[in-house]
PDB file of N, CA and C in Angstrom:
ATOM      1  N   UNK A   1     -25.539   7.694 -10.049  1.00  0.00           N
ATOM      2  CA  UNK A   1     -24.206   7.907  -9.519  1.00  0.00           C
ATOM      3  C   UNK A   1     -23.396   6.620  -9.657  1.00  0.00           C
ATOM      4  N   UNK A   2     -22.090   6.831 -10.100  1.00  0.00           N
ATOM      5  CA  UNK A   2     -21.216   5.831 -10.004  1.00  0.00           C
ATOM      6  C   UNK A   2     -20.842   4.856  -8.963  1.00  0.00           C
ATOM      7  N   UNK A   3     -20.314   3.256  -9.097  1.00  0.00           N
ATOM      8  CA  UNK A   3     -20.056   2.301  -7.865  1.00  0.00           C
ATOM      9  C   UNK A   3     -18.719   3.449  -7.129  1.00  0.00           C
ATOM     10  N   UNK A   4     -18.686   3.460  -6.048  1.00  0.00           N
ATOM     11  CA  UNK A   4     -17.678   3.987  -5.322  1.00  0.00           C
ATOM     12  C   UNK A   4     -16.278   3.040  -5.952  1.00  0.00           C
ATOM     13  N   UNK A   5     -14.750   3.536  -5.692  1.00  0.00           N
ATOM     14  CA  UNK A   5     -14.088   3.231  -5.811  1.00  0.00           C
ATOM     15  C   UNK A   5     -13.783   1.713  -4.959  1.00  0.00           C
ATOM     16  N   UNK A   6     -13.289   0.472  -5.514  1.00  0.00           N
ATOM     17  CA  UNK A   6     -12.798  -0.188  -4.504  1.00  0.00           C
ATOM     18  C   UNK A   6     -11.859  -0.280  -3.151  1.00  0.00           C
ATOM     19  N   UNK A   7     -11.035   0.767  -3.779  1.00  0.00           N
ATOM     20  CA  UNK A   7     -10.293   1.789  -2.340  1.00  0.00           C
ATOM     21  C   UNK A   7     -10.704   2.389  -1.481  1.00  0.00           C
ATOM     22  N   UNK A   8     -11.903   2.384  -1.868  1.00  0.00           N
ATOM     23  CA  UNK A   8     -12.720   3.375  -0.867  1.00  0.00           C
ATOM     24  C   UNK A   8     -13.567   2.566  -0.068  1.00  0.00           C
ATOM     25  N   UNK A   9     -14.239   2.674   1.476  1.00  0.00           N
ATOM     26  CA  UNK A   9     -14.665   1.727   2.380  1.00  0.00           C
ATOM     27  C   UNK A   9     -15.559   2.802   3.285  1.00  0.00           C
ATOM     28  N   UNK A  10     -16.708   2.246   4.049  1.00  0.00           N
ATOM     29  CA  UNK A  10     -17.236   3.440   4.590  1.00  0.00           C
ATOM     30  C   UNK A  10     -17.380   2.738   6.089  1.00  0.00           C
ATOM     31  N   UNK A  11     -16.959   2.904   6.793  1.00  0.00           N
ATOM     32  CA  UNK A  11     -16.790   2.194   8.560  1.00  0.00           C
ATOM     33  C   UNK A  11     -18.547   2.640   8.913  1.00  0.00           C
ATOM     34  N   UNK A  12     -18.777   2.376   9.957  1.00  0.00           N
ATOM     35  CA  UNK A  12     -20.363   2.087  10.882  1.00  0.00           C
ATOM     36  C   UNK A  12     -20.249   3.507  11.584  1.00  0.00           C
ATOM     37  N   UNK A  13     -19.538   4.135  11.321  1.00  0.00           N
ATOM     38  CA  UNK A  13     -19.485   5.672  12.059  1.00  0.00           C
ATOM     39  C   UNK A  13     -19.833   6.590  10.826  1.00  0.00           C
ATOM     40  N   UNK A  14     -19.598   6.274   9.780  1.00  0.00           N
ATOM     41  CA  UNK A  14     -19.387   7.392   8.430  1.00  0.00           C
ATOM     42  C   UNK A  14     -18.584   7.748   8.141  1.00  0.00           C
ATOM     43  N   UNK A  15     -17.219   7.052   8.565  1.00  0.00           N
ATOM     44  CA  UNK A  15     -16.014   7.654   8.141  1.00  0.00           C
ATOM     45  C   UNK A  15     -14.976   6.865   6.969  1.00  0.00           C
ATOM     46  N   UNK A  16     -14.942   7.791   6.186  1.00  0.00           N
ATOM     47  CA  UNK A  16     -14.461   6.652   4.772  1.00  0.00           C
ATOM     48  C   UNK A  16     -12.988   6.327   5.049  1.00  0.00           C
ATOM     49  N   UNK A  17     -12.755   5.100   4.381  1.00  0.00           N
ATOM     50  CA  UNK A  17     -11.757   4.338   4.750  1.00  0.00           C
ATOM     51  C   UNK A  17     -10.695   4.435   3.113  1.00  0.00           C
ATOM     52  N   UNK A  18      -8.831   4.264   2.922  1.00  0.00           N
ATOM     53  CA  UNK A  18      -8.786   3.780   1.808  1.00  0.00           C
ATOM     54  C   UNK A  18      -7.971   2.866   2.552  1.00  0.00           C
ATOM     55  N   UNK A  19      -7.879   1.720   1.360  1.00  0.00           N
ATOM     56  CA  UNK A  19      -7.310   0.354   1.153  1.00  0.00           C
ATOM     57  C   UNK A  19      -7.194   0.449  -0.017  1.00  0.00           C
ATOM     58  N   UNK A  20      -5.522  -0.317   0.509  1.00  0.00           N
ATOM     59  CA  UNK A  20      -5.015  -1.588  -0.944  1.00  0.00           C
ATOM     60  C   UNK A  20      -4.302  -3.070  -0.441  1.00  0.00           C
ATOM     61  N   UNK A  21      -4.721  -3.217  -1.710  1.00  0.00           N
ATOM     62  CA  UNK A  21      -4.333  -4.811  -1.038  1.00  0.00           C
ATOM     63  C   UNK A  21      -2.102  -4.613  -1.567  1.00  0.00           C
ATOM     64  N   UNK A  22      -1.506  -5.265  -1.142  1.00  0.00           N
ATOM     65  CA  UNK A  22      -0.599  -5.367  -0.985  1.00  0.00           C
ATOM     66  C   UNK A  22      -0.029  -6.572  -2.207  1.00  0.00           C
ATOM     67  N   UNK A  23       1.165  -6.064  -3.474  1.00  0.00           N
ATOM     68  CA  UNK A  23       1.281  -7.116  -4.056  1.00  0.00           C
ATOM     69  C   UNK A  23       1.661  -8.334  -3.211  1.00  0.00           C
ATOM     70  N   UNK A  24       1.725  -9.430  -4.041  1.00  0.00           N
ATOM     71  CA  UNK A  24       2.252 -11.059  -3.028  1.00  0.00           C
ATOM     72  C   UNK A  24       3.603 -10.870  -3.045  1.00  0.00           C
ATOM     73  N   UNK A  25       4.524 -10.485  -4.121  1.00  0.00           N
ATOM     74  CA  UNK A  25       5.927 -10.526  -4.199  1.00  0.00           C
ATOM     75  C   UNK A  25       6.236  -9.636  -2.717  1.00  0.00           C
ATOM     76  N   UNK A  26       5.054  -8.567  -2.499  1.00  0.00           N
ATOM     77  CA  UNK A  26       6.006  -7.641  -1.454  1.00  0.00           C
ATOM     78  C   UNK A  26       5.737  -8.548  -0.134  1.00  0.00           C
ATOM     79  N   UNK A  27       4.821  -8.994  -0.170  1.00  0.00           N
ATOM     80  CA  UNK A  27       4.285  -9.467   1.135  1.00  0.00           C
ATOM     81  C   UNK A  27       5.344 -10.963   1.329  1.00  0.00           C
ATOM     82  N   UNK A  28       5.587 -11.583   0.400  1.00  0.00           N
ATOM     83  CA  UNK A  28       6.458 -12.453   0.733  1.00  0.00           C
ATOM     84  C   UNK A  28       7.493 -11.971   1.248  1.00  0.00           C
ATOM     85  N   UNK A  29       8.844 -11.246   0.457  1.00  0.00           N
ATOM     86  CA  UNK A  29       9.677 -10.811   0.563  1.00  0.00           C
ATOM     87  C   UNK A  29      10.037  -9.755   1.834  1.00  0.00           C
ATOM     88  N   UNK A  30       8.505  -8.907   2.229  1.00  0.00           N
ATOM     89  CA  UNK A  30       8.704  -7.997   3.436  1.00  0.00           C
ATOM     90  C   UNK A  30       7.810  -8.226   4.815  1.00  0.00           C
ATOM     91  N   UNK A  31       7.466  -9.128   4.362  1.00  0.00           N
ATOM     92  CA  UNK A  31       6.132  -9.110   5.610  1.00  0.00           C
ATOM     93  C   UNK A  31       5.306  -8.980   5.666  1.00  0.00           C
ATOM     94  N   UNK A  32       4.704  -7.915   4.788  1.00  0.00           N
ATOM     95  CA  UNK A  32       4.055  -7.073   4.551  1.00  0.00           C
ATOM     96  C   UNK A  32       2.741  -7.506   4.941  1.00  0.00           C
ATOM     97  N   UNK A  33       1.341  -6.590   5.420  1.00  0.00           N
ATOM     98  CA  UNK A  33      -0.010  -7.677   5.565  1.00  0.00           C
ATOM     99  C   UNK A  33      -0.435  -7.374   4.231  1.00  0.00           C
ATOM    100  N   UNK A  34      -1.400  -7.919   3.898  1.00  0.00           N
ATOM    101  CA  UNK A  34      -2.192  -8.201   2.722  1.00  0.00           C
ATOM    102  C   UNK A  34      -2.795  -6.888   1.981  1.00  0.00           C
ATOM    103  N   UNK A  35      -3.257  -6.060   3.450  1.00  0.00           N
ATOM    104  CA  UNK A  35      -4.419  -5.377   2.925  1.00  0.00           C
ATOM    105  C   UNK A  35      -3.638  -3.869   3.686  1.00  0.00           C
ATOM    106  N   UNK A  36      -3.632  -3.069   3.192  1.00  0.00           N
ATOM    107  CA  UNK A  36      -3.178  -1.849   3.966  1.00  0.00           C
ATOM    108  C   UNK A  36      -4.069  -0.831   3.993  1.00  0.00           C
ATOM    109  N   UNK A  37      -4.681  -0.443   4.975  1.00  0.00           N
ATOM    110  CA  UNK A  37      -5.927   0.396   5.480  1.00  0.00           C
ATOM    111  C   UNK A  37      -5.430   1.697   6.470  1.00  0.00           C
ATOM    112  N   UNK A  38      -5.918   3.025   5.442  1.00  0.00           N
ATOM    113  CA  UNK A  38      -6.080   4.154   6.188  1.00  0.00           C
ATOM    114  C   UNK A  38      -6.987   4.948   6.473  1.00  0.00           C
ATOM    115  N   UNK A  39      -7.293   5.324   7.705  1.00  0.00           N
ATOM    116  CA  UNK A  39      -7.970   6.226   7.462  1.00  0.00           C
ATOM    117  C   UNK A  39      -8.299   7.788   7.105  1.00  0.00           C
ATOM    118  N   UNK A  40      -9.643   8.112   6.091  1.00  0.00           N
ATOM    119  CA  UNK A  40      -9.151   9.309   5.248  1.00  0.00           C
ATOM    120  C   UNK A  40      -9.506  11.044   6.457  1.00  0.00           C
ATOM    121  N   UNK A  41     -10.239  10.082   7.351  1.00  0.00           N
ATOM    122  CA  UNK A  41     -10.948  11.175   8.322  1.00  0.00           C
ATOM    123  C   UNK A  41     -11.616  12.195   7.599  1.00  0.00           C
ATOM    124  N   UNK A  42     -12.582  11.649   7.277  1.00  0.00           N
ATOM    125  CA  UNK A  42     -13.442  12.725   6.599  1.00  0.00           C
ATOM    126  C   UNK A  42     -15.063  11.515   6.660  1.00  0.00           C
ATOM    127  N   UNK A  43     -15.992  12.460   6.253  1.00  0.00           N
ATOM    128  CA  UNK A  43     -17.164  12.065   6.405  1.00  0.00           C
ATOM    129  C   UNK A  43     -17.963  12.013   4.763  1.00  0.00           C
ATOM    130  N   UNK A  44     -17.400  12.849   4.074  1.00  0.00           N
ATOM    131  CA  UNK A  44     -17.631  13.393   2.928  1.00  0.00           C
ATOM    132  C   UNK A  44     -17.225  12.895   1.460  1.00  0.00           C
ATOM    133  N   UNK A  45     -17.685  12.098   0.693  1.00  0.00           N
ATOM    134  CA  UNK A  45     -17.179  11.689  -0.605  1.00  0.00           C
ATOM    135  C   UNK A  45     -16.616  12.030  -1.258  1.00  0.00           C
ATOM    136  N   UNK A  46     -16.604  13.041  -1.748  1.00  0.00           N
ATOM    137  CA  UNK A  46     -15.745  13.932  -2.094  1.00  0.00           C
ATOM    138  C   UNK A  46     -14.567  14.253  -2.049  1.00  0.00           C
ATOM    139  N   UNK A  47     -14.270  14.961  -0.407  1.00  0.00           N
ATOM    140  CA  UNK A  47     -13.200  14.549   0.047  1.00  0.00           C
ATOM    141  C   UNK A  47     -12.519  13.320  -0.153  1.00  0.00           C
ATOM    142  N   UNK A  48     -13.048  12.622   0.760  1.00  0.00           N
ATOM    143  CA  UNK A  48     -12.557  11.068   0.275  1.00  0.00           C
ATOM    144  C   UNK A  48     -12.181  10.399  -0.821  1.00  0.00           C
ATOM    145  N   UNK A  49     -12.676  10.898  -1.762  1.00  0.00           N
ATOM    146  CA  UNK A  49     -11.952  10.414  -3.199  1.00  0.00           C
ATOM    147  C   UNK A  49     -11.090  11.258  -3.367  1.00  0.00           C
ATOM    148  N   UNK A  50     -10.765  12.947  -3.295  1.00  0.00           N
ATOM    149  CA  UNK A  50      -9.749  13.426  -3.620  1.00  0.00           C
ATOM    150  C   UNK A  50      -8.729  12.668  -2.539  1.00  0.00           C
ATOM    151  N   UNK A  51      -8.878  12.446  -1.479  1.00  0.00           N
ATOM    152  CA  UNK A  51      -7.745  11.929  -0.266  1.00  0.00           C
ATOM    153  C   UNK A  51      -7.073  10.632  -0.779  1.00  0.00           C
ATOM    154  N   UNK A  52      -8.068  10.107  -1.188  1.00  0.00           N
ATOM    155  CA  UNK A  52      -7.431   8.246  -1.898  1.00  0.00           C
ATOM    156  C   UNK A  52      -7.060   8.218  -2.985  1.00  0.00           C
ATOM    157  N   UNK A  53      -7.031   9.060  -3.865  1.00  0.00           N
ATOM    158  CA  UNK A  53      -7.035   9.481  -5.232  1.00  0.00           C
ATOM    159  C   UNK A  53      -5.391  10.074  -5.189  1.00  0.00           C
ATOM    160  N   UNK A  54      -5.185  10.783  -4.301  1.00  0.00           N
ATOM    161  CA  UNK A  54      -3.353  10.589  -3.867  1.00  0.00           C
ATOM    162  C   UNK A  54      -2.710   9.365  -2.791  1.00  0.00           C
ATOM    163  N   UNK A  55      -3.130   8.723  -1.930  1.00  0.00           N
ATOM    164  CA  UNK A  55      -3.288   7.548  -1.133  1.00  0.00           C
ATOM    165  C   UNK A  55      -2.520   6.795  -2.807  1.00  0.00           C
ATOM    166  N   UNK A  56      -3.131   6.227  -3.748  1.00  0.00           N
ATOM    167  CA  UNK A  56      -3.413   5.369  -4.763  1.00  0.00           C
ATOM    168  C   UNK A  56      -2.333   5.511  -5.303  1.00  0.00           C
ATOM    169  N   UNK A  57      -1.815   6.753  -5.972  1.00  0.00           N
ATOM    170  CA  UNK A  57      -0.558   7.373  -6.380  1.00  0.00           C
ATOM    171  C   UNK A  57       0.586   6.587  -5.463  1.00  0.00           C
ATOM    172  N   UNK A  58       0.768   7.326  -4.499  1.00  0.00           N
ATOM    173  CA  UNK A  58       1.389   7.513  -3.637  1.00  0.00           C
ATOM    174  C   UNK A  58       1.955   5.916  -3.577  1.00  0.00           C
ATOM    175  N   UNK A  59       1.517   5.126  -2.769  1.00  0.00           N
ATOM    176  CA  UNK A  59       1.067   3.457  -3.293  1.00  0.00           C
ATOM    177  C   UNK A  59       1.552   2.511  -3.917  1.00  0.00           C
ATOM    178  N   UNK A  60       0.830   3.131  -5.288  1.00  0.00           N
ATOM    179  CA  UNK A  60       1.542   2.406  -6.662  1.00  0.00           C
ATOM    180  C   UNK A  60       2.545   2.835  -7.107  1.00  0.00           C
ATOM    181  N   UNK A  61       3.193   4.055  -6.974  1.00  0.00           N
ATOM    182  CA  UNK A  61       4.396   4.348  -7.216  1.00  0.00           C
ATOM    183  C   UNK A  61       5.598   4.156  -6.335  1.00  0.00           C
ATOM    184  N   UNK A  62       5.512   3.710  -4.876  1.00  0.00           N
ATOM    185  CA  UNK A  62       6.135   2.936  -4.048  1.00  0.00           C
ATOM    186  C   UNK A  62       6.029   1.334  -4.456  1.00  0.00           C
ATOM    187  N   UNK A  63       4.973   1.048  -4.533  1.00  0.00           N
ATOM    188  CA  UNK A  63       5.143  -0.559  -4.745  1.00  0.00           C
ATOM    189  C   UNK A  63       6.118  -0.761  -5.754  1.00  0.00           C
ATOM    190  N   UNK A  64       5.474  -0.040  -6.772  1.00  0.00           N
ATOM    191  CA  UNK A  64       6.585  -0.527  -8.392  1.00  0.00           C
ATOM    192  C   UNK A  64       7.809  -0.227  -7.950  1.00  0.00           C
ATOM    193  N   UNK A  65       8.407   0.896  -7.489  1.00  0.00           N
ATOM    194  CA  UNK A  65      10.105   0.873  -7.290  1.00  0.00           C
ATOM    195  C   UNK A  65      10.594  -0.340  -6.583  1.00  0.00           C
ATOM    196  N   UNK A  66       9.526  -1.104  -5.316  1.00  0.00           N
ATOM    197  CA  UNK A  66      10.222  -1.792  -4.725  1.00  0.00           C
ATOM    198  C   UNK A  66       9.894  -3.044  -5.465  1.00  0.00           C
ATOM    199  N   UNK A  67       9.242  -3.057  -6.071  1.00  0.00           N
ATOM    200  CA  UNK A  67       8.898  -4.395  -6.517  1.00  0.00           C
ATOM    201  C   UNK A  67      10.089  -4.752  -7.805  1.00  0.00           C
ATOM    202  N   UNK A  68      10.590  -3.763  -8.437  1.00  0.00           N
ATOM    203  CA  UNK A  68      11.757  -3.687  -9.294  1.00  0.00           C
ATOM    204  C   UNK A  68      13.012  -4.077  -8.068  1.00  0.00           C
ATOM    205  N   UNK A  69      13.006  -3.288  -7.236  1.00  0.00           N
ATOM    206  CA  UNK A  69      14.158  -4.320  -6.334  1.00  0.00           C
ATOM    207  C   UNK A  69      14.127  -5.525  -6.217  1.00  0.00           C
ATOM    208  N   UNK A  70      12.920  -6.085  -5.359  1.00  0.00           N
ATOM    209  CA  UNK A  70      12.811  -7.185  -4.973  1.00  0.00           C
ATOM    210  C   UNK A  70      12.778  -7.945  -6.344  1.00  0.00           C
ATOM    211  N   UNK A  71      12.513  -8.063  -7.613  1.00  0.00           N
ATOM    212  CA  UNK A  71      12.699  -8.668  -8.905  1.00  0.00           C
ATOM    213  C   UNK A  71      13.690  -8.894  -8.915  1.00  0.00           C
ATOM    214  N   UNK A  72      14.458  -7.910  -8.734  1.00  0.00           N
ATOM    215  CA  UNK A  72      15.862  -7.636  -9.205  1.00  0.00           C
ATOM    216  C   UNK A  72      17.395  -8.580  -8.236  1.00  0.00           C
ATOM    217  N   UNK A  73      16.093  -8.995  -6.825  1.00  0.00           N
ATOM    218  CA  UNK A  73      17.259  -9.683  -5.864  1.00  0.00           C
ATOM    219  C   UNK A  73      17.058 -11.476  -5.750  1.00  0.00           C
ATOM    220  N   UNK A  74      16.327 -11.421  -6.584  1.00  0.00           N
ATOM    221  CA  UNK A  74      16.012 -13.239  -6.796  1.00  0.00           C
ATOM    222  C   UNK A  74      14.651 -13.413  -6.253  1.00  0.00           C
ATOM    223  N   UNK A  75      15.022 -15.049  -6.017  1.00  0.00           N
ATOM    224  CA  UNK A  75      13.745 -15.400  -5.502  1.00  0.00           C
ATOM    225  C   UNK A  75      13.108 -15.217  -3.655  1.00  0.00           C
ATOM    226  N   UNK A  76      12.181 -15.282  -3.355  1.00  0.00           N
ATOM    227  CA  UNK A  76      11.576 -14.595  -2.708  1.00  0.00           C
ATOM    228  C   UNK A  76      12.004 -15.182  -1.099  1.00  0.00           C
ATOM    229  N   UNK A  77      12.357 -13.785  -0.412  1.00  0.00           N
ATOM    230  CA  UNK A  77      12.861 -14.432   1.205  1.00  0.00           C
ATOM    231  C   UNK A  77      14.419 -14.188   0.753  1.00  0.00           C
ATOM    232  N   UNK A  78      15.815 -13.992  -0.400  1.00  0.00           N
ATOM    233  CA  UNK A  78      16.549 -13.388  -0.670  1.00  0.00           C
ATOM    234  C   UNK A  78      16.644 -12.434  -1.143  1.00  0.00           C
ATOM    235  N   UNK A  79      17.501 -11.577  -0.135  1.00  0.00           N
ATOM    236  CA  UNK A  79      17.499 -10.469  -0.879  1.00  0.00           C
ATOM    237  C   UNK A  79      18.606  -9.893  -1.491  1.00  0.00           C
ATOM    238  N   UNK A  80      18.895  -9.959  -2.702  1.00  0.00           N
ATOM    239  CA  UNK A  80      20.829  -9.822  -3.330  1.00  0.00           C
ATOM    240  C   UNK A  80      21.432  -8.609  -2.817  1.00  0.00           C
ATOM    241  N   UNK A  81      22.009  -8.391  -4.049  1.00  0.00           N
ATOM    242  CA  UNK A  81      23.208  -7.119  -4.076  1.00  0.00           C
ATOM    243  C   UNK A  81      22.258  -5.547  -4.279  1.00  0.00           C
ATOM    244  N   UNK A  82      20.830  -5.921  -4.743  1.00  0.00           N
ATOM    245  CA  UNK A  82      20.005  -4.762  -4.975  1.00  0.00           C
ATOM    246  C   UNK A  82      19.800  -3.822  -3.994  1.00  0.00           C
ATOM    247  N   UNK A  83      19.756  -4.208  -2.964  1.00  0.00           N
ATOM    248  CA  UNK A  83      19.242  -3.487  -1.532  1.00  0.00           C
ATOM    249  C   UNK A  83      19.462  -4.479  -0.505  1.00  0.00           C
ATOM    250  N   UNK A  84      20.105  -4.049   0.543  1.00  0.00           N
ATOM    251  CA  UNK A  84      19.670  -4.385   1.699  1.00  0.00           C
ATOM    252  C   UNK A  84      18.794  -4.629   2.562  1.00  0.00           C
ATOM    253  N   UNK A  85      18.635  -5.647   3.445  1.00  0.00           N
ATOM    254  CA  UNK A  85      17.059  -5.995   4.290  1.00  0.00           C
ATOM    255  C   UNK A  85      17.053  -4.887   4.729  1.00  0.00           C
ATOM    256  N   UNK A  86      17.803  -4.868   5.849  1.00  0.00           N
ATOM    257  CA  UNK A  86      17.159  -3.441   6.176  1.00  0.00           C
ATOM    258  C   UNK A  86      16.885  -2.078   5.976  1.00  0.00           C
ATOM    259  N   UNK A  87      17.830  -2.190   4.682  1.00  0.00           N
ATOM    260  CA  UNK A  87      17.001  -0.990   4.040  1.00  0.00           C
ATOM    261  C   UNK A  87      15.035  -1.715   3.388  1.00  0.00           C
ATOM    262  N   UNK A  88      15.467  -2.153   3.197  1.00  0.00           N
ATOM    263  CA  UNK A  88      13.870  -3.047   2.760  1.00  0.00           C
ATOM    264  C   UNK A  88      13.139  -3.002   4.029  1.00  0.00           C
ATOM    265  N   UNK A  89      13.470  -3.248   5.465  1.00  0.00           N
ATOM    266  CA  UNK A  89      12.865  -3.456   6.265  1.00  0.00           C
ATOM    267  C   UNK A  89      12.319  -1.520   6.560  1.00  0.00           C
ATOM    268  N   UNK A  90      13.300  -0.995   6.051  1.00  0.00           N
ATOM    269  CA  UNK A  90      12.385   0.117   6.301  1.00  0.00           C
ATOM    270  C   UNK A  90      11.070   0.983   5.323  1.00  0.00           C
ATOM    271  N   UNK A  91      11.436   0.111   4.401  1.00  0.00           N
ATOM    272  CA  UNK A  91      10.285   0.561   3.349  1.00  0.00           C
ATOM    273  C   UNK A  91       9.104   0.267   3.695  1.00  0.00           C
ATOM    274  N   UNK A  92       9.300  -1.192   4.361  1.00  0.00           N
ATOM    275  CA  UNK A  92       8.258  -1.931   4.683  1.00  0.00           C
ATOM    276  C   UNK A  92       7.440  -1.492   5.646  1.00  0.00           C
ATOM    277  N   UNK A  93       8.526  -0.521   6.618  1.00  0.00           N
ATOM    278  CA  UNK A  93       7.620   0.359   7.802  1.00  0.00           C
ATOM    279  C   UNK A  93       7.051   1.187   7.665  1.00  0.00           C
ATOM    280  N   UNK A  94       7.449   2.051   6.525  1.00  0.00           N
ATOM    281  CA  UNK A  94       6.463   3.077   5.851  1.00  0.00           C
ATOM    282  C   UNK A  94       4.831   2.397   5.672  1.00  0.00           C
ATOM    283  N   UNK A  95       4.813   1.240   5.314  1.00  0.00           N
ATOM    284  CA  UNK A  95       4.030   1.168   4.944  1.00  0.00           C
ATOM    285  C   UNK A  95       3.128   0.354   6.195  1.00  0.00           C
ATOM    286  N   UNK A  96       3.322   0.054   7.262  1.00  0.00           N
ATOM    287  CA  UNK A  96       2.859  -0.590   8.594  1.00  0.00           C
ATOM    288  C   UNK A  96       3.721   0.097   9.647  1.00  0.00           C
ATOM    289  N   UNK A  97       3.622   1.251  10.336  1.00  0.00           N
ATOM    290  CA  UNK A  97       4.719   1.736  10.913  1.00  0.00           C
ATOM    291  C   UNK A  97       4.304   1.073  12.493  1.00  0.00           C
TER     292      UNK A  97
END
């Protein structure tokens, strides 16, 4: 059988975990913590990879849009004409609510 996914984590109860680590551009620019951890509530591998397997999606296709903003507003801790903080500040809650 294959290494489990690195997204994937198994807690002292049996309950699988996903994580990602957080790019640096976002974490500078939003706060953001490092590592962003959910849980998939399930017990089952299976499950759990189909659950993180959209988790991952989901994710990377948020990071990249914002990370094209934040590119797009200079250097890091300004934020230009691209977006607003607080519109940024709410992206950022999506993702640490």
């Amino acid at each position: 059988m294959p290494a489990q996914p690195s997204y994937l984590s198994l807690n002292r109860h049996g309950t699988y975990y996903f994580r990602i680590v957080t790019p640096k551009p976002l974490r500078v620019a939003l706060g953001l913590p490092r590592e962003i951890r959910r849980s998939l509530k399930t017990d089952s591998l299976k499950q759990a990879l189909r659950r993180a397997r959209q988790y991952v999606a989901r994710y990377e296709a948020v990071f990249d849009k914002v990370l094209n903003v934040v590119t797009r507003a200079g250097p890091p801790g300004s934020i230009g004409g691209a977006c607003s903080r607080p519109h940024l500040r709410c992206i950022a809650d999506c993702f640490h609510p």
